[in-house]
PDB file of N, CA and C in Angstrom:
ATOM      1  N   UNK A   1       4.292 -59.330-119.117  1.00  0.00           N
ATOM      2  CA  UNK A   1       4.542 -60.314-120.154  1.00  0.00           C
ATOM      3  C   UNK A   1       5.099 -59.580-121.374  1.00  0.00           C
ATOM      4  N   UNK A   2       6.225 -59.979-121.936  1.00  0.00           N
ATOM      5  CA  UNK A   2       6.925 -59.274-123.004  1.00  0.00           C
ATOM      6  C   UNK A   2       5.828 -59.970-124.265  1.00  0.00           C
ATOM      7  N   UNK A   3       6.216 -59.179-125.319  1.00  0.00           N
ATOM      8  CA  UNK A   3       6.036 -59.575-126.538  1.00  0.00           C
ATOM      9  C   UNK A   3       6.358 -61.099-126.990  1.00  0.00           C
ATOM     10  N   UNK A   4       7.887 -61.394-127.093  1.00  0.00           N
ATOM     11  CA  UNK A   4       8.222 -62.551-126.846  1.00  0.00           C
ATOM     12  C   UNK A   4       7.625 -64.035-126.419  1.00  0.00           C
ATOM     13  N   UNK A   5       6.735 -63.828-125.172  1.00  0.00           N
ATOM     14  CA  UNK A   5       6.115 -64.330-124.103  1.00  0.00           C
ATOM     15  C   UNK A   5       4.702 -64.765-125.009  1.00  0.00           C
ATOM     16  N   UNK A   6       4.058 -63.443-125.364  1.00  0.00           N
ATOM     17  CA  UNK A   6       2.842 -63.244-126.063  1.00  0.00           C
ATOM     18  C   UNK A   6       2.686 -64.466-127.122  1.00  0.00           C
ATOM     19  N   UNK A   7       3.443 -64.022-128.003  1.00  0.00           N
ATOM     20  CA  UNK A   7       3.785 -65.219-129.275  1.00  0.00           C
ATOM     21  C   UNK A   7       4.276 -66.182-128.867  1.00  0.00           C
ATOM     22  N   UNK A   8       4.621 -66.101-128.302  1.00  0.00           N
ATOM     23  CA  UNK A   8       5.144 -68.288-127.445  1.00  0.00           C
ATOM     24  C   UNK A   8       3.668 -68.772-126.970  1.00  0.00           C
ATOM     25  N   UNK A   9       3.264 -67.833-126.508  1.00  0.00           N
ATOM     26  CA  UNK A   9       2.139 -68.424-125.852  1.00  0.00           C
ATOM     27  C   UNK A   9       1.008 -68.605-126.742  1.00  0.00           C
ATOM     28  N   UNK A  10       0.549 -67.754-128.026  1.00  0.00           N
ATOM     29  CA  UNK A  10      -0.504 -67.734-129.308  1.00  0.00           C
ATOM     30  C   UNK A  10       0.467 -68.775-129.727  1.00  0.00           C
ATOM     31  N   UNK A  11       1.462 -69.552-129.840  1.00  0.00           N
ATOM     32  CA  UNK A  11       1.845 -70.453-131.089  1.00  0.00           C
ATOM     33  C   UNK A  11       1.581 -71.534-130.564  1.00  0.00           C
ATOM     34  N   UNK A  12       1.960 -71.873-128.844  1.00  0.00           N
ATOM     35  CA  UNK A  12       1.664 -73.375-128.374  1.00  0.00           C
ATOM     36  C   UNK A  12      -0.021 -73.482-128.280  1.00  0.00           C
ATOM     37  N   UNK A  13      -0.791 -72.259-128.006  1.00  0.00           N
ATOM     38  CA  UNK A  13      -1.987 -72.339-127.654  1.00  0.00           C
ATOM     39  C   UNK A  13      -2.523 -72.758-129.204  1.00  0.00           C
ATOM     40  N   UNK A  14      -2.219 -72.245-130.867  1.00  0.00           N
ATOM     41  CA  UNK A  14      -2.392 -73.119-132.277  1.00  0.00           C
ATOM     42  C   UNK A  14      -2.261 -74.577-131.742  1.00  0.00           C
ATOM     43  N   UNK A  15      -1.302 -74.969-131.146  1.00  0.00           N
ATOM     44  CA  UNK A  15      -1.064 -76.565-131.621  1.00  0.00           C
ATOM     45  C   UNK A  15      -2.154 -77.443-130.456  1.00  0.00           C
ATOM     46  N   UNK A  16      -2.100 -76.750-129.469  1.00  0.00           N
ATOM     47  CA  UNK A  16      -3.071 -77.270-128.452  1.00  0.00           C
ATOM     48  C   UNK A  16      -4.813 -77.396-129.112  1.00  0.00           C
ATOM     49  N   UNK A  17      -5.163 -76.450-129.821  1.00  0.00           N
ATOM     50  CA  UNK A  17      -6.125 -76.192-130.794  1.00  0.00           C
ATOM     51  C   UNK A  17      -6.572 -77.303-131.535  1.00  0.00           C
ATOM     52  N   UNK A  18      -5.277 -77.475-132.112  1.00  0.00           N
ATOM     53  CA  UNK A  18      -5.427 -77.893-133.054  1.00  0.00           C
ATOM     54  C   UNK A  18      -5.284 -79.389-132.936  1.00  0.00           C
ATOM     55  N   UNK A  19      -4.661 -80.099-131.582  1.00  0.00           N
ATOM     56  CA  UNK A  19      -4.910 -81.178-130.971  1.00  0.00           C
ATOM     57  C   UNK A  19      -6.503 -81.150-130.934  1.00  0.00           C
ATOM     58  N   UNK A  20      -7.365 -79.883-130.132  1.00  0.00           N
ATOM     59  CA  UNK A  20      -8.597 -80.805-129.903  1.00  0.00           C
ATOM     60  C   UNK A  20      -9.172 -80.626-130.956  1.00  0.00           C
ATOM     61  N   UNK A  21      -9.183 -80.007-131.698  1.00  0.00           N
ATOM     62  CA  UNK A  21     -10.202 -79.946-132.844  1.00  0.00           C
ATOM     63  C   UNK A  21      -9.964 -81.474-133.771  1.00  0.00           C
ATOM     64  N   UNK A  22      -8.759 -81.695-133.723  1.00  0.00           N
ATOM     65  CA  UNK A  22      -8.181 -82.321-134.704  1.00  0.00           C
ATOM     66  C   UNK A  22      -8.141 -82.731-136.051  1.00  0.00           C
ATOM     67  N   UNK A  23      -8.308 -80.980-136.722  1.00  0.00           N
ATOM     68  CA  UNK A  23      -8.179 -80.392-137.862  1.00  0.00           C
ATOM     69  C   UNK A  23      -7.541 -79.504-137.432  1.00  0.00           C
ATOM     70  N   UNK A  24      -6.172 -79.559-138.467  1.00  0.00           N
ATOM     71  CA  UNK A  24      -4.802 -78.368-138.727  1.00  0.00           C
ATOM     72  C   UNK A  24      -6.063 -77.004-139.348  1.00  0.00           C
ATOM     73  N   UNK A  25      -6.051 -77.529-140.403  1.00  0.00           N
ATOM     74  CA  UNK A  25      -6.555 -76.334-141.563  1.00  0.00           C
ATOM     75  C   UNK A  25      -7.982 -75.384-140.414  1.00  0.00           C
ATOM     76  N   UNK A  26      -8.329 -76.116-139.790  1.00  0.00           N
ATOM     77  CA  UNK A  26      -9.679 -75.097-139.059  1.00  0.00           C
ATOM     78  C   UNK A  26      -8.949 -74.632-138.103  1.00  0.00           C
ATOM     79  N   UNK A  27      -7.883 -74.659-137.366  1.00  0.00           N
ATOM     80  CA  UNK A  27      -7.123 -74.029-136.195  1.00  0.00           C
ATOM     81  C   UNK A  27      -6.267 -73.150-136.452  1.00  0.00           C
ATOM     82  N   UNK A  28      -5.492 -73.448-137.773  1.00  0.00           N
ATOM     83  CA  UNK A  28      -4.630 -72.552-138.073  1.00  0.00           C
ATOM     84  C   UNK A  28      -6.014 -71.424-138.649  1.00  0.00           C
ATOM     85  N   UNK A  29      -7.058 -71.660-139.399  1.00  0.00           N
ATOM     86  CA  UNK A  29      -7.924 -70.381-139.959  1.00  0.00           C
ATOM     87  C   UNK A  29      -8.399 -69.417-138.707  1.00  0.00           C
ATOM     88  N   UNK A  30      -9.064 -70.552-137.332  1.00  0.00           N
ATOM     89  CA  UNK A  30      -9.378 -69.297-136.093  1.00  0.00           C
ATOM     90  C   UNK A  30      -8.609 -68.976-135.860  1.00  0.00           C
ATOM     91  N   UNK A  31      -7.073 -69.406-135.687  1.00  0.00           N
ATOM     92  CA  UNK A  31      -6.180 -68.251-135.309  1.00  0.00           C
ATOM     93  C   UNK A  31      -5.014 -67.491-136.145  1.00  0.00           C
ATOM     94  N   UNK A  32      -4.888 -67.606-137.148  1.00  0.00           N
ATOM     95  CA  UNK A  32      -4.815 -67.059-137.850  1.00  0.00           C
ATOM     96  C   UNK A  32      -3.157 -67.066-138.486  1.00  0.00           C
ATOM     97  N   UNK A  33      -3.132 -68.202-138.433  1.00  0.00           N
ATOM     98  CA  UNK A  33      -1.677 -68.421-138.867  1.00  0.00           C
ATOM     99  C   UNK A  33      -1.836 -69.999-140.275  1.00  0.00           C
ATOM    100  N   UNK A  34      -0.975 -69.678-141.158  1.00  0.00           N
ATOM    101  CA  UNK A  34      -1.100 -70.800-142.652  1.00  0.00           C
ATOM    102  C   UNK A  34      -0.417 -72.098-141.752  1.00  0.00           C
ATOM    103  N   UNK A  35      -1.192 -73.412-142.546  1.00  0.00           N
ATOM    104  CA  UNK A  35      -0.735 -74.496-142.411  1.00  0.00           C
ATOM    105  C   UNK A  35       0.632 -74.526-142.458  1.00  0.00           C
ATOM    106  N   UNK A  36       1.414 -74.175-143.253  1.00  0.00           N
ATOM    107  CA  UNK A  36       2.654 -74.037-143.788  1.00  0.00           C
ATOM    108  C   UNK A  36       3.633 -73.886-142.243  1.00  0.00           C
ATOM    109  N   UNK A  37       2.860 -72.607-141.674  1.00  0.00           N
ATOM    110  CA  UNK A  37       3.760 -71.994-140.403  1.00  0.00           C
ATOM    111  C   UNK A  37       3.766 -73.033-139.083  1.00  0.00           C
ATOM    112  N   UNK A  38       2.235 -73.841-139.306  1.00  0.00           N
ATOM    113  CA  UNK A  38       1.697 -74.355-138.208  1.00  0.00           C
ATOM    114  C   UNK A  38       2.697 -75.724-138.307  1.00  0.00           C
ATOM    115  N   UNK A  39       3.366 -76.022-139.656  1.00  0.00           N
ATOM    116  CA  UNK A  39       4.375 -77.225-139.459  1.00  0.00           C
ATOM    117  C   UNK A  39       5.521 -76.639-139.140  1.00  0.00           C
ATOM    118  N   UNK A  40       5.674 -75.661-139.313  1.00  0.00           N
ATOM    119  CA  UNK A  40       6.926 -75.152-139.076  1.00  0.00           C
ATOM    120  C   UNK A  40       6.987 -74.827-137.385  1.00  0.00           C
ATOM    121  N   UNK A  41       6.015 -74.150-136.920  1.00  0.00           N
ATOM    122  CA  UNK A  41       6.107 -74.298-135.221  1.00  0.00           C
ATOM    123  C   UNK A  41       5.658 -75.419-134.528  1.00  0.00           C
ATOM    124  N   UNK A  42       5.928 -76.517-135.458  1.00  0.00           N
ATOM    125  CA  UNK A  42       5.313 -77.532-134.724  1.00  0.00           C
ATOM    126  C   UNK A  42       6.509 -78.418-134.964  1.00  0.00           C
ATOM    127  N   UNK A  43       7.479 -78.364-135.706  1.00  0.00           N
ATOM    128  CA  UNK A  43       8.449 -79.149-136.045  1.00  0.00           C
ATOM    129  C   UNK A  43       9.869 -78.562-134.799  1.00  0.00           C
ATOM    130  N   UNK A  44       9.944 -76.762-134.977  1.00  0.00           N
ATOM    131  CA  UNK A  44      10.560 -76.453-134.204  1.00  0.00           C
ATOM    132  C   UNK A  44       9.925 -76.392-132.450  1.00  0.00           C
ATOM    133  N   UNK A  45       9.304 -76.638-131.748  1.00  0.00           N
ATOM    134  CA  UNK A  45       8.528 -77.264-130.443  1.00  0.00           C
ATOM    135  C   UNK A  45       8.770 -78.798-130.568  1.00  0.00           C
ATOM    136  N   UNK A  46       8.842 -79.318-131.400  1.00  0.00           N
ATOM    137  CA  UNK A  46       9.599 -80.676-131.034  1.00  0.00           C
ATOM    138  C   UNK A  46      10.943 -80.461-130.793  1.00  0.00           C
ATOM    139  N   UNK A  47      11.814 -80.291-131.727  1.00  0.00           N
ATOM    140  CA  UNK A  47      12.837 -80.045-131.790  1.00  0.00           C
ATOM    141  C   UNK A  47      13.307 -79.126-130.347  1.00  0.00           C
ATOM    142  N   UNK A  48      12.567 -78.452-130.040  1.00  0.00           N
ATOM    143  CA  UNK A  48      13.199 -77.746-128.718  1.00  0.00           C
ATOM    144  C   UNK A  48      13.240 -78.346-127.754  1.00  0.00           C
ATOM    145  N   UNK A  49      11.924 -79.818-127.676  1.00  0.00           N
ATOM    146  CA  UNK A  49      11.913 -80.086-126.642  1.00  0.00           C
ATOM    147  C   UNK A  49      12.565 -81.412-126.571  1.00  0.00           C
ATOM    148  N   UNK A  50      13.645 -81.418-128.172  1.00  0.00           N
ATOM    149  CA  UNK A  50      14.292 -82.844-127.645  1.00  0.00           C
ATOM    150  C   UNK A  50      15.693 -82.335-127.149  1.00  0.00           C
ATOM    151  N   UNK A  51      16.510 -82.488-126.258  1.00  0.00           N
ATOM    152  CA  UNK A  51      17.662 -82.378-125.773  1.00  0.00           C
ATOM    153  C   UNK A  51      18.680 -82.969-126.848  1.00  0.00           C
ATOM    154  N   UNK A  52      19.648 -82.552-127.085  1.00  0.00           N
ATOM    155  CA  UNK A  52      20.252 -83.513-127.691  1.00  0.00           C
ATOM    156  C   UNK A  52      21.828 -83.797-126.578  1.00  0.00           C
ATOM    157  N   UNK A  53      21.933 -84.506-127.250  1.00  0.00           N
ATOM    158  CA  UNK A  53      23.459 -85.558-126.325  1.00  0.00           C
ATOM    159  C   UNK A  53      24.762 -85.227-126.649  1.00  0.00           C
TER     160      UNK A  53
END
């Protein structure tokens, strides 16, 4: 598993988190990334996963 791989996988595993907890601010603190970032990889994971036309 590259580096690459690593961090794809700690950023979807934040949002999955942070689905069950369902508190941003306590998911982003256990793992250790700011609210700020957690919209920002959460805006770009949409965005990746819309196709566009």
């Amino acid at each position: 598993m590259t580096t690459k791989d690593k961090v794809a996988r700690r950023k979807l595993s934040l949002l999955a988190l942070a689905t069950d907890l369902g508190n941003v601010s306590k998911a982003c603190r256990l793992v250790g990334y700011s609210r700020q970032q957690f919209y920002e990889i959460r805006r770009n994971s949409q965005t990746a996963a819309c196709p566009r036309a």
